[in-house]
C-alpha atoms as a PDB file:
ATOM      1  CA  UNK A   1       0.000   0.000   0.000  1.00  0.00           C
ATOM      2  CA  UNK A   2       1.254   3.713  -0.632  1.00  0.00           C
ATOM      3  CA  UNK A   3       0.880   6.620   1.041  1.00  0.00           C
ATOM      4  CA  UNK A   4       1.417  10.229   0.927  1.00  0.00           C
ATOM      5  CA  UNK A   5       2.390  11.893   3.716  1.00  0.00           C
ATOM      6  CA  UNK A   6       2.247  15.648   2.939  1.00  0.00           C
ATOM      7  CA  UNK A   7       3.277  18.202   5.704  1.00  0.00           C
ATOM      8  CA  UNK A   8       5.654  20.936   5.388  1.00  0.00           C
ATOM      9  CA  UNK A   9       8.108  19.655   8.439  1.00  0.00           C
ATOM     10  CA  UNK A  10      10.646  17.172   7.425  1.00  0.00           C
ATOM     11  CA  UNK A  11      10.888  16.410  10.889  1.00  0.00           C
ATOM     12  CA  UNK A  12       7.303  15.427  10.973  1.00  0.00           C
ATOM     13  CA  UNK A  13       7.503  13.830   7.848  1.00  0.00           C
ATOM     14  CA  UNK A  14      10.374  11.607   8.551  1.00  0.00           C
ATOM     15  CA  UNK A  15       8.838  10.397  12.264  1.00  0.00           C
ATOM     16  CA  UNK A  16       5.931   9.219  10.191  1.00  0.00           C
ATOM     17  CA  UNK A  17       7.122   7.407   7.275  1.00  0.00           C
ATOM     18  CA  UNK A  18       9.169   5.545   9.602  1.00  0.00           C
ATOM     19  CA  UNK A  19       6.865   4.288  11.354  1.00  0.00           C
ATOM     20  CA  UNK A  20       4.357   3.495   8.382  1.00  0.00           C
ATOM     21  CA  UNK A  21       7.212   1.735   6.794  1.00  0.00           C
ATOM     22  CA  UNK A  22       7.720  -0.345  10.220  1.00  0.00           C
ATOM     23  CA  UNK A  23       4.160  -1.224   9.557  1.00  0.00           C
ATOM     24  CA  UNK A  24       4.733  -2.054   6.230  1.00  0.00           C
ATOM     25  CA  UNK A  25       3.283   0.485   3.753  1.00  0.00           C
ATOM     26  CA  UNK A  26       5.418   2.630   1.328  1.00  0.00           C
ATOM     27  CA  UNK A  27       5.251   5.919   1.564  1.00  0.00           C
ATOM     28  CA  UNK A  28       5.946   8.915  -0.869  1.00  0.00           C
ATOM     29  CA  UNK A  29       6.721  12.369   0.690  1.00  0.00           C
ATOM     30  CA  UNK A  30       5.890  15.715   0.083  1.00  0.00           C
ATOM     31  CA  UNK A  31       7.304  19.224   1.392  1.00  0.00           C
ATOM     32  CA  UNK A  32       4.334  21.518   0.623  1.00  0.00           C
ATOM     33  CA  UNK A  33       1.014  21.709  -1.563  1.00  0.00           C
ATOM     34  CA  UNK A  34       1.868  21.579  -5.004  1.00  0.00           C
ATOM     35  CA  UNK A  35       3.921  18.647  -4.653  1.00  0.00           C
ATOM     36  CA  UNK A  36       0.917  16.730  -2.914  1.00  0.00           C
ATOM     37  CA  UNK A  37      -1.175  17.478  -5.737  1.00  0.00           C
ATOM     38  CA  UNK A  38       1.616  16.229  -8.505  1.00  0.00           C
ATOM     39  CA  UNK A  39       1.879  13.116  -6.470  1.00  0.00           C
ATOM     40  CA  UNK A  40      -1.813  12.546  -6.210  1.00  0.00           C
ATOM     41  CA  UNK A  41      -2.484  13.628 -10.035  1.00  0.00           C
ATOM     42  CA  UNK A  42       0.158  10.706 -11.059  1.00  0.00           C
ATOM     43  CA  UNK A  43      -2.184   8.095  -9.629  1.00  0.00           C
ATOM     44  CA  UNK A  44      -0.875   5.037  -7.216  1.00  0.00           C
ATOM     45  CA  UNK A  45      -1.451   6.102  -4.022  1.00  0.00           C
ATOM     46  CA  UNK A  46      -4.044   4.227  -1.602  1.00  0.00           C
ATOM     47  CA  UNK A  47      -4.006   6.700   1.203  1.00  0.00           C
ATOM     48  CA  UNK A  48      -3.144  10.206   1.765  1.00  0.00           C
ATOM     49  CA  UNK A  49      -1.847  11.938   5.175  1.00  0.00           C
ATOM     50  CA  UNK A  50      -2.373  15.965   4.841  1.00  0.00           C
ATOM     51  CA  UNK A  51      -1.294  19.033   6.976  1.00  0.00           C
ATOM     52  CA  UNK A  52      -3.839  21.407   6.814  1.00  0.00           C
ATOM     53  CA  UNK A  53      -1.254  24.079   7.609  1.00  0.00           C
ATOM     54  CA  UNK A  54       1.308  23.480   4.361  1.00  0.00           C
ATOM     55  CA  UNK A  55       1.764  25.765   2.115  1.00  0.00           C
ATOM     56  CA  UNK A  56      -0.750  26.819  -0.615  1.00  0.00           C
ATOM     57  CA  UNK A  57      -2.762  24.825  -1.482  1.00  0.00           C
ATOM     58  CA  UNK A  58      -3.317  23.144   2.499  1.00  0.00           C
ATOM     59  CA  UNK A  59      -4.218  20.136   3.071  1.00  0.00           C
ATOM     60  CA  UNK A  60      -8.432  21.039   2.852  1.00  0.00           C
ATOM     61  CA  UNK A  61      -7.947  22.801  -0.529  1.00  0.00           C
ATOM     62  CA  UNK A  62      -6.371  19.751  -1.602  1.00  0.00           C
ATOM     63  CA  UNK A  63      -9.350  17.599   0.045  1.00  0.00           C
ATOM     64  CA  UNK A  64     -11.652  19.595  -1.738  1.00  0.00           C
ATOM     65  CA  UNK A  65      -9.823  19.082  -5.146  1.00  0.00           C
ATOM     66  CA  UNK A  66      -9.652  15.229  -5.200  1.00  0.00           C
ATOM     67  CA  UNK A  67     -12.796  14.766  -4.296  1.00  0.00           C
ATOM     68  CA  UNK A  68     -14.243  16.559  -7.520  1.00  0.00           C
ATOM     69  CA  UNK A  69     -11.593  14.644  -9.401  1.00  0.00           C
ATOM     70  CA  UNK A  70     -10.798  11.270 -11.081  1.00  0.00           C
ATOM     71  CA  UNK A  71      -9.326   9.899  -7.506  1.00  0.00           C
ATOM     72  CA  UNK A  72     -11.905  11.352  -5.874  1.00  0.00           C
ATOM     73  CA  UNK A  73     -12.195   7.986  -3.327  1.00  0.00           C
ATOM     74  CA  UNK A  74      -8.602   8.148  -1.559  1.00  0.00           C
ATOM     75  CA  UNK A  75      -9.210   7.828   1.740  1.00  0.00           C
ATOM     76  CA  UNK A  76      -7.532  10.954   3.319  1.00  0.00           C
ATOM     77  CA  UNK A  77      -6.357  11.788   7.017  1.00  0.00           C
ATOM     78  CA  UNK A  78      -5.867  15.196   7.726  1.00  0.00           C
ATOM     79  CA  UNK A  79      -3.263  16.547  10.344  1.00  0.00           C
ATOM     80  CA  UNK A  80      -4.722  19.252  12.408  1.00  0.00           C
ATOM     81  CA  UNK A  81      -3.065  21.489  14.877  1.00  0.00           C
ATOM     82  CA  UNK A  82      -4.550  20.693  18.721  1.00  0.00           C
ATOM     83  CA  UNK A  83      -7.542  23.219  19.350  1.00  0.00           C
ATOM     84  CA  UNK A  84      -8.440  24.477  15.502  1.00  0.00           C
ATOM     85  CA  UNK A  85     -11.994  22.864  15.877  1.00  0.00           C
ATOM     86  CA  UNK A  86     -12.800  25.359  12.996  1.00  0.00           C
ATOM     87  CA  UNK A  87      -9.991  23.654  10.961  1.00  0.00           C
ATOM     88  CA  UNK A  88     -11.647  19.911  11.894  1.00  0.00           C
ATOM     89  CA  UNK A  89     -15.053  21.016  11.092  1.00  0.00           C
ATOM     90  CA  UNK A  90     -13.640  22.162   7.378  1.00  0.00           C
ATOM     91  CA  UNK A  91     -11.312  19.300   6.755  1.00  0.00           C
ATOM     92  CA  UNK A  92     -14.849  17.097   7.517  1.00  0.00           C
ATOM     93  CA  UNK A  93     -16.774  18.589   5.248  1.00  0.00           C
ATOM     94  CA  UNK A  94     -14.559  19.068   2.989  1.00  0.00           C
ATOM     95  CA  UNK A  95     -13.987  15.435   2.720  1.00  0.00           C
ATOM     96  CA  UNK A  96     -11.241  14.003   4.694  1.00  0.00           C
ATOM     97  CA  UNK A  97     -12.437  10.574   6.430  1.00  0.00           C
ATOM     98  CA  UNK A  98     -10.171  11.028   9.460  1.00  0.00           C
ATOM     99  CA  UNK A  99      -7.910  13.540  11.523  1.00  0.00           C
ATOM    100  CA  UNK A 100      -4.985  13.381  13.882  1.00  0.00           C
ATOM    101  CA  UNK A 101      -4.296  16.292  15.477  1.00  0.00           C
ATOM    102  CA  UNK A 102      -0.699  17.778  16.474  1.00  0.00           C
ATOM    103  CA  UNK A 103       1.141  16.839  18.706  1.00  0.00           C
ATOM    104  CA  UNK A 104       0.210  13.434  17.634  1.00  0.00           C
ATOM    105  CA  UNK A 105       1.744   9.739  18.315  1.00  0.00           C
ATOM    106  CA  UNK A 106       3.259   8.606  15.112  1.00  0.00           C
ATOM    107  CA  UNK A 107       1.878   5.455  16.283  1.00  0.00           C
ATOM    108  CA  UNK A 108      -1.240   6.206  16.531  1.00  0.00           C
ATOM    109  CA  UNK A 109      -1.066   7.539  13.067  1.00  0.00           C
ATOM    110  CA  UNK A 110      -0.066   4.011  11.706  1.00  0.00           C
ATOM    111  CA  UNK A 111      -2.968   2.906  13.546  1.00  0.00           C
ATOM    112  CA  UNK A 112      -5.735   4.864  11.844  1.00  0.00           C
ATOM    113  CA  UNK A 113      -4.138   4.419   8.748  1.00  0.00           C
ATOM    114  CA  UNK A 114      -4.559   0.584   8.937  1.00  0.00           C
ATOM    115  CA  UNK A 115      -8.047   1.167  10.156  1.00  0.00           C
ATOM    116  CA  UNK A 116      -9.148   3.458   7.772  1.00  0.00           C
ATOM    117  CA  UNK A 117      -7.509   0.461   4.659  1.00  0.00           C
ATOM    118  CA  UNK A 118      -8.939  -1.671   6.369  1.00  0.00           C
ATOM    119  CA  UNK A 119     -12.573  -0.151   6.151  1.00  0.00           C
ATOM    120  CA  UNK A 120     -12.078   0.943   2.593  1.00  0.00           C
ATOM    121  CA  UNK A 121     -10.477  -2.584   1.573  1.00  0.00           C
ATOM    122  CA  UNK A 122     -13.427  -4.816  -0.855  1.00  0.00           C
ATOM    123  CA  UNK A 123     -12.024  -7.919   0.278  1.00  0.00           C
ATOM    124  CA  UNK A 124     -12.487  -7.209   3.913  1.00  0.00           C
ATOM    125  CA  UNK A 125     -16.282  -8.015   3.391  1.00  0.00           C
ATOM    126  CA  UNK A 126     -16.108 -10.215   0.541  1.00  0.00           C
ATOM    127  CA  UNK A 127     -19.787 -12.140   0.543  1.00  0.00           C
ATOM    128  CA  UNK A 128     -21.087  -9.688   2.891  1.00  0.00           C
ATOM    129  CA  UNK A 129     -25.163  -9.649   2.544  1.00  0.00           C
ATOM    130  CA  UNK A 130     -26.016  -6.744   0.411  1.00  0.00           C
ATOM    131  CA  UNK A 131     -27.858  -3.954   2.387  1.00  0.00           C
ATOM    132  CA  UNK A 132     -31.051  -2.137   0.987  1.00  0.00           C
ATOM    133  CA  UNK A 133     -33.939  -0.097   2.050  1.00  0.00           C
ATOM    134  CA  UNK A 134     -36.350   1.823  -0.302  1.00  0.00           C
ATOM    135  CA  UNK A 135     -34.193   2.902  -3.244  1.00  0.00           C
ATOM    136  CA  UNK A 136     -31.042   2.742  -1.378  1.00  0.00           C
ATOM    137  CA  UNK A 137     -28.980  -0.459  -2.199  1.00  0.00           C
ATOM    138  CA  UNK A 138     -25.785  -0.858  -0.128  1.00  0.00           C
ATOM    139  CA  UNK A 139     -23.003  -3.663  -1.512  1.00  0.00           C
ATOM    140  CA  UNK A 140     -20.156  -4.216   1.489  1.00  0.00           C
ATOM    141  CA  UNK A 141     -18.245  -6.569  -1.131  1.00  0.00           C
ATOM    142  CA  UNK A 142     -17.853  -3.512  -3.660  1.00  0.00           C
ATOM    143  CA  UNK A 143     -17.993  -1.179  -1.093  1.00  0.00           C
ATOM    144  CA  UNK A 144     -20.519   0.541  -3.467  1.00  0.00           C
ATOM    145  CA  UNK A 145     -24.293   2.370  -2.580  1.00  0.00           C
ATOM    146  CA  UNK A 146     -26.950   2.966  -5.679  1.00  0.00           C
ATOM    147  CA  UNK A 147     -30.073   5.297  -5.024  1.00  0.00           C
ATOM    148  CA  UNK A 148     -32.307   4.341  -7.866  1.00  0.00           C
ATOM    149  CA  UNK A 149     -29.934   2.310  -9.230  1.00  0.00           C
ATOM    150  CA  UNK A 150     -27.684   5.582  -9.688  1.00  0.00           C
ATOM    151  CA  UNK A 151     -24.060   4.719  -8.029  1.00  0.00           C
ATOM    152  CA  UNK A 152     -23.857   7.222  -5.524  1.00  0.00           C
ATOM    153  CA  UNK A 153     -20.154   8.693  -4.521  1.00  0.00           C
ATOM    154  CA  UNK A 154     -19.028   8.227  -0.686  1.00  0.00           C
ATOM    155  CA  UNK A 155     -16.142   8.460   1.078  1.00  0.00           C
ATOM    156  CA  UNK A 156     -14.969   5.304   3.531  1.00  0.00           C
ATOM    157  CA  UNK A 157     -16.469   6.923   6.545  1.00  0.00           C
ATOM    158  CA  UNK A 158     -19.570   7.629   5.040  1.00  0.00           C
ATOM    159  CA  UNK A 159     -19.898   4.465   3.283  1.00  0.00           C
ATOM    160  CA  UNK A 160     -18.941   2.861   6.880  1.00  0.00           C
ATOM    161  CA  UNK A 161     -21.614   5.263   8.924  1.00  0.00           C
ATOM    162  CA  UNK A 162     -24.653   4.344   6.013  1.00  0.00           C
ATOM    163  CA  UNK A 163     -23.721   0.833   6.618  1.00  0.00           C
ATOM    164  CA  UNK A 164     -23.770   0.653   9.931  1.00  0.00           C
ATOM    165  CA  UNK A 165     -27.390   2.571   9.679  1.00  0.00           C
ATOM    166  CA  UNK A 166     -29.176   0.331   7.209  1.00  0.00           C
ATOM    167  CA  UNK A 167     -27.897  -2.420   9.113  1.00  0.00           C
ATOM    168  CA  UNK A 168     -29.064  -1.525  12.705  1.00  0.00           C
ATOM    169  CA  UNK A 169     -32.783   0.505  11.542  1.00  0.00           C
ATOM    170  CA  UNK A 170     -35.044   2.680  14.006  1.00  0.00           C
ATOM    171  CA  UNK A 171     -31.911   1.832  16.946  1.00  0.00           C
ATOM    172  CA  UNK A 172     -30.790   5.578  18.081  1.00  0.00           C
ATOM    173  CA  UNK A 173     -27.316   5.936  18.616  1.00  0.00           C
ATOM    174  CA  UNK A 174     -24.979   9.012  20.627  1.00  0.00           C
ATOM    175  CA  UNK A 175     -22.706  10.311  19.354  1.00  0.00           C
ATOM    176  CA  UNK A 176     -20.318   8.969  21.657  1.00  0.00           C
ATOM    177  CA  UNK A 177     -21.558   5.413  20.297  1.00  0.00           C
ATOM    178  CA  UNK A 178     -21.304   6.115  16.455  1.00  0.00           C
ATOM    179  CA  UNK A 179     -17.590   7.348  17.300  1.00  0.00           C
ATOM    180  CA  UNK A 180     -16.822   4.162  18.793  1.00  0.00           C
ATOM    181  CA  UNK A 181     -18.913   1.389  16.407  1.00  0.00           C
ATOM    182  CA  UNK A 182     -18.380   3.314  13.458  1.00  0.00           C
ATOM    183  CA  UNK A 183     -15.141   5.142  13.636  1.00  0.00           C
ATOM    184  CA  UNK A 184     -13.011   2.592  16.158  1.00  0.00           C
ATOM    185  CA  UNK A 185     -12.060   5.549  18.431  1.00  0.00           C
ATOM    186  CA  UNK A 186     -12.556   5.149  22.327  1.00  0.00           C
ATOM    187  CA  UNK A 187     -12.360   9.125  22.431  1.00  0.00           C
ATOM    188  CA  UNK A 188     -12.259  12.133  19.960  1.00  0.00           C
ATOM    189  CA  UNK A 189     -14.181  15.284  18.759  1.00  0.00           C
ATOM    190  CA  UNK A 190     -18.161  14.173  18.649  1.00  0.00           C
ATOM    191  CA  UNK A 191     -18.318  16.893  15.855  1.00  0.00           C
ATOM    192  CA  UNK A 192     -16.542  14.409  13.486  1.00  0.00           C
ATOM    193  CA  UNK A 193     -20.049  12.456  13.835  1.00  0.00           C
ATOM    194  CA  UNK A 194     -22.462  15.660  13.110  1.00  0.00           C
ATOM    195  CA  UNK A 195     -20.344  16.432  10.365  1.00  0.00           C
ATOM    196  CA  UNK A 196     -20.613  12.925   8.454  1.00  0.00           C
ATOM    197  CA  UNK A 197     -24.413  13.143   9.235  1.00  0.00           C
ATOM    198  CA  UNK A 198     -24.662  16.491   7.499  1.00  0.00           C
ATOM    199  CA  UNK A 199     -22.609  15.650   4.398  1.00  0.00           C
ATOM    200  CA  UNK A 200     -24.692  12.071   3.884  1.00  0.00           C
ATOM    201  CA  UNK A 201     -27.810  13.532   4.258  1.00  0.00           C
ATOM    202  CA  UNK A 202     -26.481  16.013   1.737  1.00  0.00           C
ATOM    203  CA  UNK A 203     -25.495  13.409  -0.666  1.00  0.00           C
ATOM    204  CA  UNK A 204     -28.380  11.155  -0.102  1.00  0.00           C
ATOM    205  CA  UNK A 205     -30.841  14.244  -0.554  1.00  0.00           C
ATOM    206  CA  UNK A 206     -34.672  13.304  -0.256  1.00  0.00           C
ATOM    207  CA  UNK A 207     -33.513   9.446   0.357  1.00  0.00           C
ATOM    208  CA  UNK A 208     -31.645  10.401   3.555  1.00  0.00           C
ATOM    209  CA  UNK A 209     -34.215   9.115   6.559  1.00  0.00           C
ATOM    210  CA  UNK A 210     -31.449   9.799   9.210  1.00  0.00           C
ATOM    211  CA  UNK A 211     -33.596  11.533  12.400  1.00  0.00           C
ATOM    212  CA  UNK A 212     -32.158  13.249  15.100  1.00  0.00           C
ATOM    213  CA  UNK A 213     -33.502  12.410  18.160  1.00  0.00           C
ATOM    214  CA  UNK A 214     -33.079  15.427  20.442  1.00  0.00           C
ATOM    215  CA  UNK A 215     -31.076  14.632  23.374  1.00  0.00           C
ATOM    216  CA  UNK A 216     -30.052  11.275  22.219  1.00  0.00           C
ATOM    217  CA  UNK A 217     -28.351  11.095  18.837  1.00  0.00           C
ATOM    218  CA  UNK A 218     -29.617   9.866  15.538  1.00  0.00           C
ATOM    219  CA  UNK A 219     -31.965   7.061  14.290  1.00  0.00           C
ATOM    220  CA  UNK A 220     -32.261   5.650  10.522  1.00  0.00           C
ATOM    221  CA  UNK A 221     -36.138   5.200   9.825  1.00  0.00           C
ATOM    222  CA  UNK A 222     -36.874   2.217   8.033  1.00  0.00           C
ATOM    223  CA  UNK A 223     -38.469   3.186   4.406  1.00  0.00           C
ATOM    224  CA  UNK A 224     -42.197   1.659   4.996  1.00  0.00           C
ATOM    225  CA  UNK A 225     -41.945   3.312   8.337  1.00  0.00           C
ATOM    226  CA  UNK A 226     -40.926   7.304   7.304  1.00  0.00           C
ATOM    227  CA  UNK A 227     -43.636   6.814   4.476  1.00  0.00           C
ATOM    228  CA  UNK A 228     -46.521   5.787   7.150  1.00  0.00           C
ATOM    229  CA  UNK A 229     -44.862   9.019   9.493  1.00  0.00           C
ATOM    230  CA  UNK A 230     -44.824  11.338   5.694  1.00  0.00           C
ATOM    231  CA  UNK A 231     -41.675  13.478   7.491  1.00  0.00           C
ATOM    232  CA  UNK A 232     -37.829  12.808   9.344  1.00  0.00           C
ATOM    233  CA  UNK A 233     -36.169  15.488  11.419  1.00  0.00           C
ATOM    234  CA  UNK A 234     -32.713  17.024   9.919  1.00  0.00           C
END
């Protein structure tokens, strides 16, 4: 597996790729922006690791820009400094399936990068049962959703968090629960969750039936049941 590890501190990037390589992935550097985006453009790489902070264009810009383009399913992890919630809220809807923020334990970097190939890997749940309510049809083997039969384009995260809806209907969930079943993290930022809600309702549109329950998280409603109730809370 390769990955690009793009941050503007050789230091930084030197920690990591050693310990990715100790974990056995090869990894391709780059010093700022521009370079990312050459390295991403040439195709071949299976994850990407981006500072926010480089220089122009930072690591969101860059999130942005691949996922309009031809590699728009990378999986990315961006590196945020500690405290820029504003920075984590952006890098989220911009995209980016994951964030570490700095100071950060290389090793715990390795980590989520294994977990988020992992996730995004087809042969991880190879003869899976297909998923499907209403005109949503989920397939874990491809890793692919259609909405009337229209392939529908999701990052791993939100791939992972529609998944683990369709599969566990009308249950409500915290916050605190989604980050832990759905993301693998014991801790972190509960705005990671509120942001993946808002961008797959987004990309679901009027076949999104993902209610928040006020107070205690969010519920998928079951198609025959959200056309007896006519309406679902954003």
């Amino acid at each position: 597996m390769n990955i690009l590890v793009a941050d503007d501190d050789p230091m930084v990037r030197e920690v990591v790729a050693r310990y990715l390589d100790l974990a056995g992935f090869t990894v391709v550097q780059a010093g700022d922006g521009p370079e990312a985006t050459h390295v991403l453009a040439r195709g071949g790489i299976d994850l990407a690791v981006l500072d926010v902070m480089m220089p122009a264009p930072d690591g969101i810009a860059i999130c942005r820009a691949l996922r309009r383009g031809p590699h728009h399913d990378i999986p990315i992890i961006l590196l945020t400094a500690l405290g820029d919630e504003d920075d984590r809220v952006l890098g989220l809807e911009a995209g980016a399936d994951d964030y570490v923020t700095k100071p950060f334990s290389p090793r715990e970097l390795a980590l989520r990068v294994g977990s988020v190939l992992r996730r995004t890997a087809p042969a991880a749940t190879t003869g899976a049962a297909a998923l499907r309510d209403g005109s949503i049809d989920l397939r874990p083997d491809s890793r692919a959703v259609y909405v009337d039969h229209v392939p529908l384009d999701l990052t791993a995260r939100e791939f992972d968090l529609l998944a683990h809806f369709l599969a566990n209907p009308q249950r409500v969930y915290s916050r605190e629960e989604l980050l832990a079943q759905v993301w693998g993290w014991s801790f972190g930022d509960q705005s990671t969750v509120t942001v993946h809600v808002k961008r797959l309702r987004a990309k679901l549109g009027t076949q999104h039936r993902i209610d928040t329950v006020w107070g205690r998280g969010y519920a998928w409603a079951r198609a025959d049941i959200a056309e007896e109730e006519g309406t679902h809370a954003d």
